[in-house]
PDB file of N, CA and C in Angstrom:
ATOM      1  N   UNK A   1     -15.149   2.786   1.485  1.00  0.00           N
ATOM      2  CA  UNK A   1     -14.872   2.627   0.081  1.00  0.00           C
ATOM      3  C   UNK A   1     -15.366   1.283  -0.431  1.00  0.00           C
ATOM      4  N   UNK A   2     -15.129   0.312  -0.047  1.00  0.00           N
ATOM      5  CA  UNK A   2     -15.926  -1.107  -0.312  1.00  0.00           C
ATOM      6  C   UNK A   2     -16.664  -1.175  -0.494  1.00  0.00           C
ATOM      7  N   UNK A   3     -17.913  -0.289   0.718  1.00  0.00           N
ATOM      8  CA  UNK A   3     -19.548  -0.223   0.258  1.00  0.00           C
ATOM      9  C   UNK A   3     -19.553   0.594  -1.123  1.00  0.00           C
ATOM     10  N   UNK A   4     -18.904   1.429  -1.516  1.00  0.00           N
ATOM     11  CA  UNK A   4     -18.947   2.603  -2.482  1.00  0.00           C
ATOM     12  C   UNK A   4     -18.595   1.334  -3.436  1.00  0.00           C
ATOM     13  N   UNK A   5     -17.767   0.450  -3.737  1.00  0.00           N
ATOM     14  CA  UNK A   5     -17.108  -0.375  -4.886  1.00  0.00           C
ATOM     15  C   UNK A   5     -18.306  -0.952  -5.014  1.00  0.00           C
ATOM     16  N   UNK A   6     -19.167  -1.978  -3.950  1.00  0.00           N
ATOM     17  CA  UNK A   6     -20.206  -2.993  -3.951  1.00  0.00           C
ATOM     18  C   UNK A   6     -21.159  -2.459  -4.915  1.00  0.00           C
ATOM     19  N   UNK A   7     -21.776  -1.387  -4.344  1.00  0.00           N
ATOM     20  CA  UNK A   7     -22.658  -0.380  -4.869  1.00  0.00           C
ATOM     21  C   UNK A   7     -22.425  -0.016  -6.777  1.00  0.00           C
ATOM     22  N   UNK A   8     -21.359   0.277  -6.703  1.00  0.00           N
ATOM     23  CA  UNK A   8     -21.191   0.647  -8.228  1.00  0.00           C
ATOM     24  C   UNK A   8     -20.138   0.584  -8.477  1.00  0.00           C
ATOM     25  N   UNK A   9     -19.226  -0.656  -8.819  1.00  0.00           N
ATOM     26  CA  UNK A   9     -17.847  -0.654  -9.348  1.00  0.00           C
ATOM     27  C   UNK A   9     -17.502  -0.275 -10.361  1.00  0.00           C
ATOM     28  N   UNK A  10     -18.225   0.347 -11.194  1.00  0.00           N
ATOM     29  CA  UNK A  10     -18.334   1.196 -12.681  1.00  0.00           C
ATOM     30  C   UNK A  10     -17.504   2.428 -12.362  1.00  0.00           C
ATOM     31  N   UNK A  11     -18.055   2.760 -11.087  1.00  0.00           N
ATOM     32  CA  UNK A  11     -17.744   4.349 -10.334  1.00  0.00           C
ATOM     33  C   UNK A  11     -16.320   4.037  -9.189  1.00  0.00           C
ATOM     34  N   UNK A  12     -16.426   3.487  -8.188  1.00  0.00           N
ATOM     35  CA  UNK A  12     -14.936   3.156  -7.750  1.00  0.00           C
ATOM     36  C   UNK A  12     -14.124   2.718  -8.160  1.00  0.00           C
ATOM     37  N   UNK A  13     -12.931   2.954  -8.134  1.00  0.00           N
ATOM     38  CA  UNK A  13     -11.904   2.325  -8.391  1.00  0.00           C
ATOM     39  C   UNK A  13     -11.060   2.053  -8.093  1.00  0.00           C
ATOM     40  N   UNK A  14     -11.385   1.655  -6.378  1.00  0.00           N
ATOM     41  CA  UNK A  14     -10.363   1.178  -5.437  1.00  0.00           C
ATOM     42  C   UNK A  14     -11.193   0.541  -4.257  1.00  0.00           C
ATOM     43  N   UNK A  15     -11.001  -0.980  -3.835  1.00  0.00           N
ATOM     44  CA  UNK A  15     -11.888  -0.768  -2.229  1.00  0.00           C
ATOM     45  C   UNK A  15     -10.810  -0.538  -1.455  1.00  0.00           C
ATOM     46  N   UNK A  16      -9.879  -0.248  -1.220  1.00  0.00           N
ATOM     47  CA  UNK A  16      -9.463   0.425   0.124  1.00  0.00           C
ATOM     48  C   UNK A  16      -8.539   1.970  -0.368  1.00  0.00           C
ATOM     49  N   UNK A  17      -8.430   2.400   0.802  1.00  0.00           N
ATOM     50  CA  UNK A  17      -7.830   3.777   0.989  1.00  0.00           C
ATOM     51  C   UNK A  17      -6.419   3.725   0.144  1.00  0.00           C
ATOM     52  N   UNK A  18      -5.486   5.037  -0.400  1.00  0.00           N
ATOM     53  CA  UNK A  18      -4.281   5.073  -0.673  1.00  0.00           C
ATOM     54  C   UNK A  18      -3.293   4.586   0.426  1.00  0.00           C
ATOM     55  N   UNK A  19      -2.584   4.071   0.485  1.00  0.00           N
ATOM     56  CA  UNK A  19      -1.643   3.635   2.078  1.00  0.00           C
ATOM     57  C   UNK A  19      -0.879   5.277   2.052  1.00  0.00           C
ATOM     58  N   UNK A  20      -0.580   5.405   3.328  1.00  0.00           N
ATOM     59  CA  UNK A  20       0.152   6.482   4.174  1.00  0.00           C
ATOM     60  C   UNK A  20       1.447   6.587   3.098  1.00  0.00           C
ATOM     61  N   UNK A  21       1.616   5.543   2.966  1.00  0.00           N
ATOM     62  CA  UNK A  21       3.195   5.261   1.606  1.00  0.00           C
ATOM     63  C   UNK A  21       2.980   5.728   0.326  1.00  0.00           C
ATOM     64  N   UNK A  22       1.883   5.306   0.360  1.00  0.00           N
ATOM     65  CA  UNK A  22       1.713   5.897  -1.337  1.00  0.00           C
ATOM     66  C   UNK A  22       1.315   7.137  -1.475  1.00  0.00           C
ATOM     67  N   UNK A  23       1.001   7.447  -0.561  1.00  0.00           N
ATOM     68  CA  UNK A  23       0.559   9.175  -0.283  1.00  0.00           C
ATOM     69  C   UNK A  23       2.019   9.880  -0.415  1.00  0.00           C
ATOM     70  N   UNK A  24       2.551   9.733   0.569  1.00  0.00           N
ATOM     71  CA  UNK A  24       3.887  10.073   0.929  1.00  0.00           C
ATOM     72  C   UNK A  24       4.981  10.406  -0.362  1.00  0.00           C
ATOM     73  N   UNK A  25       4.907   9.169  -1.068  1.00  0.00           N
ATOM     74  CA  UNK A  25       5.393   9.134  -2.499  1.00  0.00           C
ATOM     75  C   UNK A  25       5.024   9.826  -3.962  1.00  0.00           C
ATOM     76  N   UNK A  26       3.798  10.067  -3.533  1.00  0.00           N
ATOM     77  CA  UNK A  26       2.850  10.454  -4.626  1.00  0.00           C
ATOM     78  C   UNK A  26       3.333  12.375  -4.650  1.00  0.00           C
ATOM     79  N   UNK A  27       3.111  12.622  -3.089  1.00  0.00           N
ATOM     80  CA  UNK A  27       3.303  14.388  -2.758  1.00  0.00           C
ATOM     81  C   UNK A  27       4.683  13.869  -3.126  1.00  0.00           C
ATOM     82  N   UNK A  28       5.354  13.656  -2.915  1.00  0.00           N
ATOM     83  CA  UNK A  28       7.157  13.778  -2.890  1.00  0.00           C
ATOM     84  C   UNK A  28       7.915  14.099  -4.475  1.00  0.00           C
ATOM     85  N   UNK A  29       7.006  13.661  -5.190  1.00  0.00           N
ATOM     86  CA  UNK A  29       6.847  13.980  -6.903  1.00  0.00           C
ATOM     87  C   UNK A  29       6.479  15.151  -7.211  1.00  0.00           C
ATOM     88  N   UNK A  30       5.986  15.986  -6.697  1.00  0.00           N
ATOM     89  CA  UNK A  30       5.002  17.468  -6.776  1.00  0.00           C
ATOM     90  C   UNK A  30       5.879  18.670  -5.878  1.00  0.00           C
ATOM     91  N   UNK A  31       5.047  19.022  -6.717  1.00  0.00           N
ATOM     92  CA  UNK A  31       6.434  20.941  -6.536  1.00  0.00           C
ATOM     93  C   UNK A  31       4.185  21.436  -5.932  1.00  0.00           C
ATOM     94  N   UNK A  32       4.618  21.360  -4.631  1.00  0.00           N
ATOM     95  CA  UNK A  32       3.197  22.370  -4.133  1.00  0.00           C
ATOM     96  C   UNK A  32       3.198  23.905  -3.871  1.00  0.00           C
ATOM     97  N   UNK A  33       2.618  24.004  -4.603  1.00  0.00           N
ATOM     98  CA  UNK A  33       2.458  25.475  -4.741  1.00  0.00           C
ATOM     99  C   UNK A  33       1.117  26.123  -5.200  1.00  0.00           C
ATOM    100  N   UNK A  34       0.272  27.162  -5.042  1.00  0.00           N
ATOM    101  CA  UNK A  34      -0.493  27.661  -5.723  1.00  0.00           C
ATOM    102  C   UNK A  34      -1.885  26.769  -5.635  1.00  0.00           C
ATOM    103  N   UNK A  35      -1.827  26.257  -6.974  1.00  0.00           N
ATOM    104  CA  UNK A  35      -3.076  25.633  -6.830  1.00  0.00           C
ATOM    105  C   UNK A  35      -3.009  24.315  -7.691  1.00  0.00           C
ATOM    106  N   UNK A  36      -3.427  23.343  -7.280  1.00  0.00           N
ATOM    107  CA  UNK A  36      -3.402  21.693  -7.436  1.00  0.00           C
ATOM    108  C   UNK A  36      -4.680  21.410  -7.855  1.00  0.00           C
ATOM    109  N   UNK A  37      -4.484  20.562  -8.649  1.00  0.00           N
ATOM    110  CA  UNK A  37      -6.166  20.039  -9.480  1.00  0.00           C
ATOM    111  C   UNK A  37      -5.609  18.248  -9.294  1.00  0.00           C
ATOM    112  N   UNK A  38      -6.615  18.048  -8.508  1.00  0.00           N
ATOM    113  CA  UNK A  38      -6.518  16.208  -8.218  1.00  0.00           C
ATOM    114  C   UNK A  38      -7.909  15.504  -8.882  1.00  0.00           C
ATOM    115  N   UNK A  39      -7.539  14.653 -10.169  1.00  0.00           N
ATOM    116  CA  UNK A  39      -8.510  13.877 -10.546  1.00  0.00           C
ATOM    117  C   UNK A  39      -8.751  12.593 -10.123  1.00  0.00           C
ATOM    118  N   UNK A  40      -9.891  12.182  -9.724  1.00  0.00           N
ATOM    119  CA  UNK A  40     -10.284  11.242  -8.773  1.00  0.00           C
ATOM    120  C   UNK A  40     -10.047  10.803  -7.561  1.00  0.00           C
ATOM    121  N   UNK A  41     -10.263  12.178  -6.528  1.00  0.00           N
ATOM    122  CA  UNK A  41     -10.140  12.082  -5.375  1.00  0.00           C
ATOM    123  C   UNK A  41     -10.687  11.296  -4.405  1.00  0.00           C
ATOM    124  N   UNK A  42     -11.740  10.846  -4.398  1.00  0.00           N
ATOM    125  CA  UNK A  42     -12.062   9.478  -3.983  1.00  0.00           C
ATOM    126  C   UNK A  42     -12.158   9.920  -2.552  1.00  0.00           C
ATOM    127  N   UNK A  43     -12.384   9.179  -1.482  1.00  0.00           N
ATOM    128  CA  UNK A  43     -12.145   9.235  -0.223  1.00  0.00           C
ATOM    129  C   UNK A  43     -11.558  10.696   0.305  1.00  0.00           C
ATOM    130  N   UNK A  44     -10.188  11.421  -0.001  1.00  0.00           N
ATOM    131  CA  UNK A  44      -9.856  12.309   0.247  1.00  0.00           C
ATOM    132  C   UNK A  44      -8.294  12.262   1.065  1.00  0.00           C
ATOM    133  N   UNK A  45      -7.520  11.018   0.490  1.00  0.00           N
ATOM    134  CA  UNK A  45      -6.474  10.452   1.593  1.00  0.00           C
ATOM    135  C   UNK A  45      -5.369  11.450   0.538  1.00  0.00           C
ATOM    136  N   UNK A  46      -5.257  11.788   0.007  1.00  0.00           N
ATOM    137  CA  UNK A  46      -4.495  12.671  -0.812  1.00  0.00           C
ATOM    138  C   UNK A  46      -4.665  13.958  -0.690  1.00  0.00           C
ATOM    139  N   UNK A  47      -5.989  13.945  -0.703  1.00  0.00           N
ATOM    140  CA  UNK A  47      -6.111  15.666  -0.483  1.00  0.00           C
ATOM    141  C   UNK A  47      -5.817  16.327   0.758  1.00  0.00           C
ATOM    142  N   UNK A  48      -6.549  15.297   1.729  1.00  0.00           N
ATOM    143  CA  UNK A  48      -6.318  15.631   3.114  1.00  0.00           C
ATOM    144  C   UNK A  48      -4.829  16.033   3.397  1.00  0.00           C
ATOM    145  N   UNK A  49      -3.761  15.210   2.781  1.00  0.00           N
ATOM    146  CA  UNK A  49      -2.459  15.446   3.066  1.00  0.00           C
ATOM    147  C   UNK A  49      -1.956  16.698   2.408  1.00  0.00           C
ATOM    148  N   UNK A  50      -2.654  17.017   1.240  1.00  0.00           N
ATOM    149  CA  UNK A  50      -2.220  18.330   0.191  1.00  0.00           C
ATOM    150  C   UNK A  50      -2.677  19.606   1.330  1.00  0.00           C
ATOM    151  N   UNK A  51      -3.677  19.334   1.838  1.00  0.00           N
ATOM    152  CA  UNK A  51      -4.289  20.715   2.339  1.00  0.00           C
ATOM    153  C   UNK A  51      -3.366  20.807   3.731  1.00  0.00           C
ATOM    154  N   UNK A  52      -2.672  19.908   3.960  1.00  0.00           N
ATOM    155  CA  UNK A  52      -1.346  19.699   5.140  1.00  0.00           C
ATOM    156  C   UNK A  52      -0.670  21.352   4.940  1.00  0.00           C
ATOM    157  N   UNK A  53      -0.019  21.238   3.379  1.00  0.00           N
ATOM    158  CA  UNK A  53       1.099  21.994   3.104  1.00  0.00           C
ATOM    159  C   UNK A  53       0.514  23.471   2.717  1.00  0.00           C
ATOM    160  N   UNK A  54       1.356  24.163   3.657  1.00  0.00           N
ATOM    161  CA  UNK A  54       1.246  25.678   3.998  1.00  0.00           C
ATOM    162  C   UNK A  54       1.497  26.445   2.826  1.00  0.00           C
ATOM    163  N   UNK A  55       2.263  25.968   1.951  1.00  0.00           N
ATOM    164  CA  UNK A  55       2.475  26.578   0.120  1.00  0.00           C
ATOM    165  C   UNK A  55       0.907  26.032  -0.941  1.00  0.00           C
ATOM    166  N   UNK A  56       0.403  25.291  -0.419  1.00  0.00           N
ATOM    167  CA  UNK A  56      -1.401  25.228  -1.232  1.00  0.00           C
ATOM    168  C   UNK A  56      -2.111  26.073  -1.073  1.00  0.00           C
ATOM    169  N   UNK A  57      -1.839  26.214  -2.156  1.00  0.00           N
ATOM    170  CA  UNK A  57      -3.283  27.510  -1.888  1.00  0.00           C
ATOM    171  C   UNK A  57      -4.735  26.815  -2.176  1.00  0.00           C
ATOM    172  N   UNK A  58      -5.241  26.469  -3.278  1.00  0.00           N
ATOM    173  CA  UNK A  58      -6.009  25.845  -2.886  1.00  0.00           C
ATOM    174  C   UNK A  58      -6.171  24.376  -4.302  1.00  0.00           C
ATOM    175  N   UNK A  59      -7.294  23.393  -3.960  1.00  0.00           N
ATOM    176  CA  UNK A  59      -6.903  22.342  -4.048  1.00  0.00           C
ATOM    177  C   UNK A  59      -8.424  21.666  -4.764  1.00  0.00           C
ATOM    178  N   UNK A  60      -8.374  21.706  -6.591  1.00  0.00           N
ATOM    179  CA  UNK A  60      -9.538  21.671  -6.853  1.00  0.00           C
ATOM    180  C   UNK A  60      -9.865  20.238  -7.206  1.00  0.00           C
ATOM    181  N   UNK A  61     -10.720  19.652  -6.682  1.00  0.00           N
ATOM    182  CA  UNK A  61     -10.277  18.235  -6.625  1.00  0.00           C
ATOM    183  C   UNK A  61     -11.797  17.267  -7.699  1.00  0.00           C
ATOM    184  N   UNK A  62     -11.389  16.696  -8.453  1.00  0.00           N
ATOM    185  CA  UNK A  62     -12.680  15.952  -9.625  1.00  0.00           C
ATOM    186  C   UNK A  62     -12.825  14.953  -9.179  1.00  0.00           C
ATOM    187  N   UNK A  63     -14.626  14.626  -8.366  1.00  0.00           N
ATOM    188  CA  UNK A  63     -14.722  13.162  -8.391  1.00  0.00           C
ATOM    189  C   UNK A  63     -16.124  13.415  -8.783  1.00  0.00           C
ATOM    190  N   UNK A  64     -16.707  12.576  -9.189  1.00  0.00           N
ATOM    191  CA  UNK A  64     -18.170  12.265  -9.945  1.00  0.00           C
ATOM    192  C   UNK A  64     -19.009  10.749  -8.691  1.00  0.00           C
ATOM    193  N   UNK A  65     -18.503  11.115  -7.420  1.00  0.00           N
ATOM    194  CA  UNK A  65     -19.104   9.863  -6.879  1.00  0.00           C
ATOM    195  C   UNK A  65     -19.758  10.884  -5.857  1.00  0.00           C
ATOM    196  N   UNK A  66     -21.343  10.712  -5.655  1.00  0.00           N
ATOM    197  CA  UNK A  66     -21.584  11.814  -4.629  1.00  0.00           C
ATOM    198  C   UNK A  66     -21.286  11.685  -3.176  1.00  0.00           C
ATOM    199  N   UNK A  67     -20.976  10.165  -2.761  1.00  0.00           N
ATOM    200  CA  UNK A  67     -20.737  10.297  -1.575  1.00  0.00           C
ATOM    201  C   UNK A  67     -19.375  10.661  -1.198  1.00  0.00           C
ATOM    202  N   UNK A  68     -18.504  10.458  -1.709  1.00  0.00           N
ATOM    203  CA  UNK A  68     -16.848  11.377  -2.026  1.00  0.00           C
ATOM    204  C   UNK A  68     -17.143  12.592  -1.823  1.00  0.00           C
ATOM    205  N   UNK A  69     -18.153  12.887  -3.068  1.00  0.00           N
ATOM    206  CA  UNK A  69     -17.961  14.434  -3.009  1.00  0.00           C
ATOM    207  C   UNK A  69     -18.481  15.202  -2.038  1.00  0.00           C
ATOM    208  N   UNK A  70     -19.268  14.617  -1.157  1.00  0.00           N
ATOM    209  CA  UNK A  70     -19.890  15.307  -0.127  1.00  0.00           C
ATOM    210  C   UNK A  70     -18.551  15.838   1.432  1.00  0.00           C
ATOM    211  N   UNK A  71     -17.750  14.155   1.175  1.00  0.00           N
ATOM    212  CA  UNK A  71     -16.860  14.198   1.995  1.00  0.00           C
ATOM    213  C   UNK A  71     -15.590  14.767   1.777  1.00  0.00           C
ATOM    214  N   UNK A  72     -15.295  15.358   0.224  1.00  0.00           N
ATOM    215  CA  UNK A  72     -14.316  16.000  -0.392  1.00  0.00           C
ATOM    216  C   UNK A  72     -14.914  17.808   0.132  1.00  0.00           C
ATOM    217  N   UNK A  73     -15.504  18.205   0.100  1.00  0.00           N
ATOM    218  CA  UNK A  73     -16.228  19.253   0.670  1.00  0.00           C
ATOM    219  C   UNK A  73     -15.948  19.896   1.473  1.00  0.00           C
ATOM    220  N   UNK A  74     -15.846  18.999   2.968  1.00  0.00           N
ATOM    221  CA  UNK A  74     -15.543  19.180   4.017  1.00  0.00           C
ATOM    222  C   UNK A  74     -13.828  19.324   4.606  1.00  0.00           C
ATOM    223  N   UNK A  75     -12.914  19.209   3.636  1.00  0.00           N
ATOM    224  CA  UNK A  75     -11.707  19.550   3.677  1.00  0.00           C
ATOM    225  C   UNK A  75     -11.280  20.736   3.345  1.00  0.00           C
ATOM    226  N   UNK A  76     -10.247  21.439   4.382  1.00  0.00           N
ATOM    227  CA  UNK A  76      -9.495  22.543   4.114  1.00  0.00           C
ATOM    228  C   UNK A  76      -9.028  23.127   2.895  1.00  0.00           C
ATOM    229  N   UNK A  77      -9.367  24.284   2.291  1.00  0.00           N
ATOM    230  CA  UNK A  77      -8.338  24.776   0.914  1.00  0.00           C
ATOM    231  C   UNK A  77      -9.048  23.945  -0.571  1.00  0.00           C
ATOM    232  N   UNK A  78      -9.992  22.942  -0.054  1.00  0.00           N
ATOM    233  CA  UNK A  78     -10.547  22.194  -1.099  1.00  0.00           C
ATOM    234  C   UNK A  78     -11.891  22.894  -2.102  1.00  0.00           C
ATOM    235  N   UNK A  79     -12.019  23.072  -3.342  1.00  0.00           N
ATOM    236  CA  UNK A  79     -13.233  23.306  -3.926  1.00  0.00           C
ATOM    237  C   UNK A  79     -13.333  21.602  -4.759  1.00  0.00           C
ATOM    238  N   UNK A  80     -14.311  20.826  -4.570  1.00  0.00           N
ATOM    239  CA  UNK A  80     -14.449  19.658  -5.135  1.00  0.00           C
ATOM    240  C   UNK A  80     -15.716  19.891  -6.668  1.00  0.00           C
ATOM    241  N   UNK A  81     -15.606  19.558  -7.496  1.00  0.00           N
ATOM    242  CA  UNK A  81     -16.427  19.345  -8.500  1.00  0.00           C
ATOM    243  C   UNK A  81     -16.736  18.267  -9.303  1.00  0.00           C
ATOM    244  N   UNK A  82     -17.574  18.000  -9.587  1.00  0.00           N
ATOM    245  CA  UNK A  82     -18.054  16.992 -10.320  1.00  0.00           C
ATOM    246  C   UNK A  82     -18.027  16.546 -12.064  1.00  0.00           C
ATOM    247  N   UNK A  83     -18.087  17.371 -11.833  1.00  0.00           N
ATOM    248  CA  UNK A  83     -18.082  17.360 -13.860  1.00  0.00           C
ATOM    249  C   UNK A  83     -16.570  17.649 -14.455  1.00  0.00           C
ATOM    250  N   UNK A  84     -15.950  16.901 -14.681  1.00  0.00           N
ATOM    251  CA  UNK A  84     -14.461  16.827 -15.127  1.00  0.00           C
ATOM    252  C   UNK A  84     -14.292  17.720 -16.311  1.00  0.00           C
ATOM    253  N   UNK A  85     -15.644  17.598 -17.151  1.00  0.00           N
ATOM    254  CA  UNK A  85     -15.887  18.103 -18.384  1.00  0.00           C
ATOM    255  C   UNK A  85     -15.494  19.620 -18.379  1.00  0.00           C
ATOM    256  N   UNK A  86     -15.743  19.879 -17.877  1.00  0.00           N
ATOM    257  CA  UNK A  86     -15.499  21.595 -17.368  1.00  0.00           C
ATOM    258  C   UNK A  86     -14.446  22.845 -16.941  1.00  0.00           C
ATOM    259  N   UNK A  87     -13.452  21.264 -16.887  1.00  0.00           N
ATOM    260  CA  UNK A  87     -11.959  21.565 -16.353  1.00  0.00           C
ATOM    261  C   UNK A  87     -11.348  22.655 -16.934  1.00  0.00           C
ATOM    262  N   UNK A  88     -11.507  22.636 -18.620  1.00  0.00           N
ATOM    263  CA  UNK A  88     -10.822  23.784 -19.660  1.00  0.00           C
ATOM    264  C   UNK A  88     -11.361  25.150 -19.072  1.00  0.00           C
ATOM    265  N   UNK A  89     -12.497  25.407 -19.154  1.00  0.00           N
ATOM    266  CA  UNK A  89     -12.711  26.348 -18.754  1.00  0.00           C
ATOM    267  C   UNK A  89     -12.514  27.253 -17.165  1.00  0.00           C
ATOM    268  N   UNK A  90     -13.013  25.937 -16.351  1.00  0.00           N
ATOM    269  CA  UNK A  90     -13.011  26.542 -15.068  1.00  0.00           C
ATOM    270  C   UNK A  90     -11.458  27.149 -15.024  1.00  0.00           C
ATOM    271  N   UNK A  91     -10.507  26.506 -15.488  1.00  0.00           N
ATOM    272  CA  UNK A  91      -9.008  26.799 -15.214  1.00  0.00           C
ATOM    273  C   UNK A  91      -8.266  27.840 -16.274  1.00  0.00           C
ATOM    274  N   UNK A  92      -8.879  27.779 -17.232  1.00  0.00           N
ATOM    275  CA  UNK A  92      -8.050  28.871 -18.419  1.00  0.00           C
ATOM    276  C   UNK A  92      -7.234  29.886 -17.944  1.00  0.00           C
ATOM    277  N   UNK A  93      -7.944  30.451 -16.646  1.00  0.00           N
ATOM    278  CA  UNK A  93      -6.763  31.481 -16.510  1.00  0.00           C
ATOM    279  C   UNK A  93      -6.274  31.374 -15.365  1.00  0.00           C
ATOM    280  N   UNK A  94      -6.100  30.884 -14.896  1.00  0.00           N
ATOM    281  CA  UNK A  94      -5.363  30.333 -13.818  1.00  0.00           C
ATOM    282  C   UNK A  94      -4.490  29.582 -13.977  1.00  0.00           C
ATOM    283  N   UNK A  95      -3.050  29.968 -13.300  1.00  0.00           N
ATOM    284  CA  UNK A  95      -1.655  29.048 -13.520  1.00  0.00           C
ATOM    285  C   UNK A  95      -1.901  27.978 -12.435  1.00  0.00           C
ATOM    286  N   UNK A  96      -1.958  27.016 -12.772  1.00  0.00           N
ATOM    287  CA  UNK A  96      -2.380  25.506 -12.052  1.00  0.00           C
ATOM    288  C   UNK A  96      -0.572  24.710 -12.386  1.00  0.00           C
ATOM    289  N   UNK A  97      -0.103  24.865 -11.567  1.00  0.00           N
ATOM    290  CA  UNK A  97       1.245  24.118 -11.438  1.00  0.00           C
ATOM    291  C   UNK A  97       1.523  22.543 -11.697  1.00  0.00           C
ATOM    292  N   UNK A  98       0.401  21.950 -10.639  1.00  0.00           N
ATOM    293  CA  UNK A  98       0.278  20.633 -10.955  1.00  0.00           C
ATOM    294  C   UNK A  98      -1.122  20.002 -10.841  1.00  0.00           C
ATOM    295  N   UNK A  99      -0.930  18.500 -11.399  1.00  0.00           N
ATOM    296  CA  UNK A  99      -2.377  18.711 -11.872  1.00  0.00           C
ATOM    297  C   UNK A  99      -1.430  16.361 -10.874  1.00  0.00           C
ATOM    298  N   UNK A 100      -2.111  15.918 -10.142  1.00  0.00           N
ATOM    299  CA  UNK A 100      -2.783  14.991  -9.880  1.00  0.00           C
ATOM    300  C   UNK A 100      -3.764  13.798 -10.222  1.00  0.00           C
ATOM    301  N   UNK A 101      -3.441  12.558 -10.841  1.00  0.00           N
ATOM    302  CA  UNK A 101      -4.426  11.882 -10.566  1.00  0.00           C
ATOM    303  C   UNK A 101      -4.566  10.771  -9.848  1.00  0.00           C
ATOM    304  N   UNK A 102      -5.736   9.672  -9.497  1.00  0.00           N
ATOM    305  CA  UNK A 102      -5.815   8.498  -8.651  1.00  0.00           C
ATOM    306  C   UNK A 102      -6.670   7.649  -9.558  1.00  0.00           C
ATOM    307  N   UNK A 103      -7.046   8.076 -10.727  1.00  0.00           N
ATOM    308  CA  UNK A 103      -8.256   8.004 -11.409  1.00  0.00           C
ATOM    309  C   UNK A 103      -7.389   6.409 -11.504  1.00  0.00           C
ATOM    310  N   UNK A 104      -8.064   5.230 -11.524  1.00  0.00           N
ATOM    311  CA  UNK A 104      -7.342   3.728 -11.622  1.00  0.00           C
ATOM    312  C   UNK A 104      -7.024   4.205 -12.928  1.00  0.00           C
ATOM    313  N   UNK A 105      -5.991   3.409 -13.966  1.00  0.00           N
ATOM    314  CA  UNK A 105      -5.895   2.704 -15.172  1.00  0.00           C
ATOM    315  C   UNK A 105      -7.154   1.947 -15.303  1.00  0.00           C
ATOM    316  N   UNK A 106      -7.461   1.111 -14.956  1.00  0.00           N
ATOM    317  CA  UNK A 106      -8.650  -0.210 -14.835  1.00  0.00           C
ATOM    318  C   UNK A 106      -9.750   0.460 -15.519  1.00  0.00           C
ATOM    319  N   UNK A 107     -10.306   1.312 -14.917  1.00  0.00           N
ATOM    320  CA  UNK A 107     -11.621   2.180 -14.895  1.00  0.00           C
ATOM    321  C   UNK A 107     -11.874   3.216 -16.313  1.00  0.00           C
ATOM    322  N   UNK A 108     -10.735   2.904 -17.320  1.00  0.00           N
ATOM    323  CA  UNK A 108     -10.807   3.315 -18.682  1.00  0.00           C
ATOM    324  C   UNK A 108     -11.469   2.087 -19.292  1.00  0.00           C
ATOM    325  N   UNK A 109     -11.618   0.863 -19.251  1.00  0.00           N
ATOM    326  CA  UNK A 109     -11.812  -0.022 -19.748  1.00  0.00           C
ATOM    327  C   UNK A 109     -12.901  -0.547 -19.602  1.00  0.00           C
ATOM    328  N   UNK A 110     -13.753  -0.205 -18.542  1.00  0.00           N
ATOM    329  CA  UNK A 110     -15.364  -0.827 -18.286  1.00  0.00           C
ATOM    330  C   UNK A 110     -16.208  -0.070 -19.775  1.00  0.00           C
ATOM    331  N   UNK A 111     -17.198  -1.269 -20.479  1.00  0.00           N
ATOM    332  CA  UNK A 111     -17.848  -0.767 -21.347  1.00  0.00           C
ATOM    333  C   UNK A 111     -19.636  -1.176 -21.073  1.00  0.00           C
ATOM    334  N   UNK A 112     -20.353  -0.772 -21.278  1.00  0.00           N
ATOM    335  CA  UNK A 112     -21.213  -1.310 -21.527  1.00  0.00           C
ATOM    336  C   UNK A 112     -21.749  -1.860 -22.621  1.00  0.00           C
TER     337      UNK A 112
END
């Protein structure tokens, strides 16, 4: 994640991982069930733990960084996408229970 921040801190918005704690805390808030939409999955330390629980069905996760998304991919129960923009539609009919984010606060505020 650091190299990913160095590279383009426009696009990360974290150099290190979620801690095991904040993971822990984060699921402990969430009723899992069905299907989970996580915005700015990043690394995958959240998802990885979502695709844990035997009540996920599956786990559609928004990051716009390609090397994330390559590695968001490769997780269980996961469909990863890129374009956030798209969300209304892809989901309209689908009951999506809870919806996830990691997206920083910070990362609303970069302008050019």
């Amino acid at each position: 994640m650091i190299i990913e921040f160095l590279r383009n801190p426009k696009n990360t918005g974290s150099v290190i991982s979620s801690s095991q704690f904040l993971v822990q805390e984060m699921i402990s808030h969430i009723s899992p069930e069905g299907t989970i939409i996580e915005l700015g999955a990043g690394s995958g330390v959240i998802t990885r733990k979502l695709a844990t629980i035997q009540s996920v069905d599956t786990i559609y996760t928004y990051e716009n960084n390609p090397i994330f998304h390559k590695s968001l991919l490769k997780i269980d129960k996961t469909i990863c996408v890129s374009d956030l923009f798209t969300m209304k539609e892809r989901h309209q009919h689908q009951k999506v229970k809870t919806i996830i984010s990691s997206i920083p606060f910070c990362e609303f505020f970069y302008y050019d």
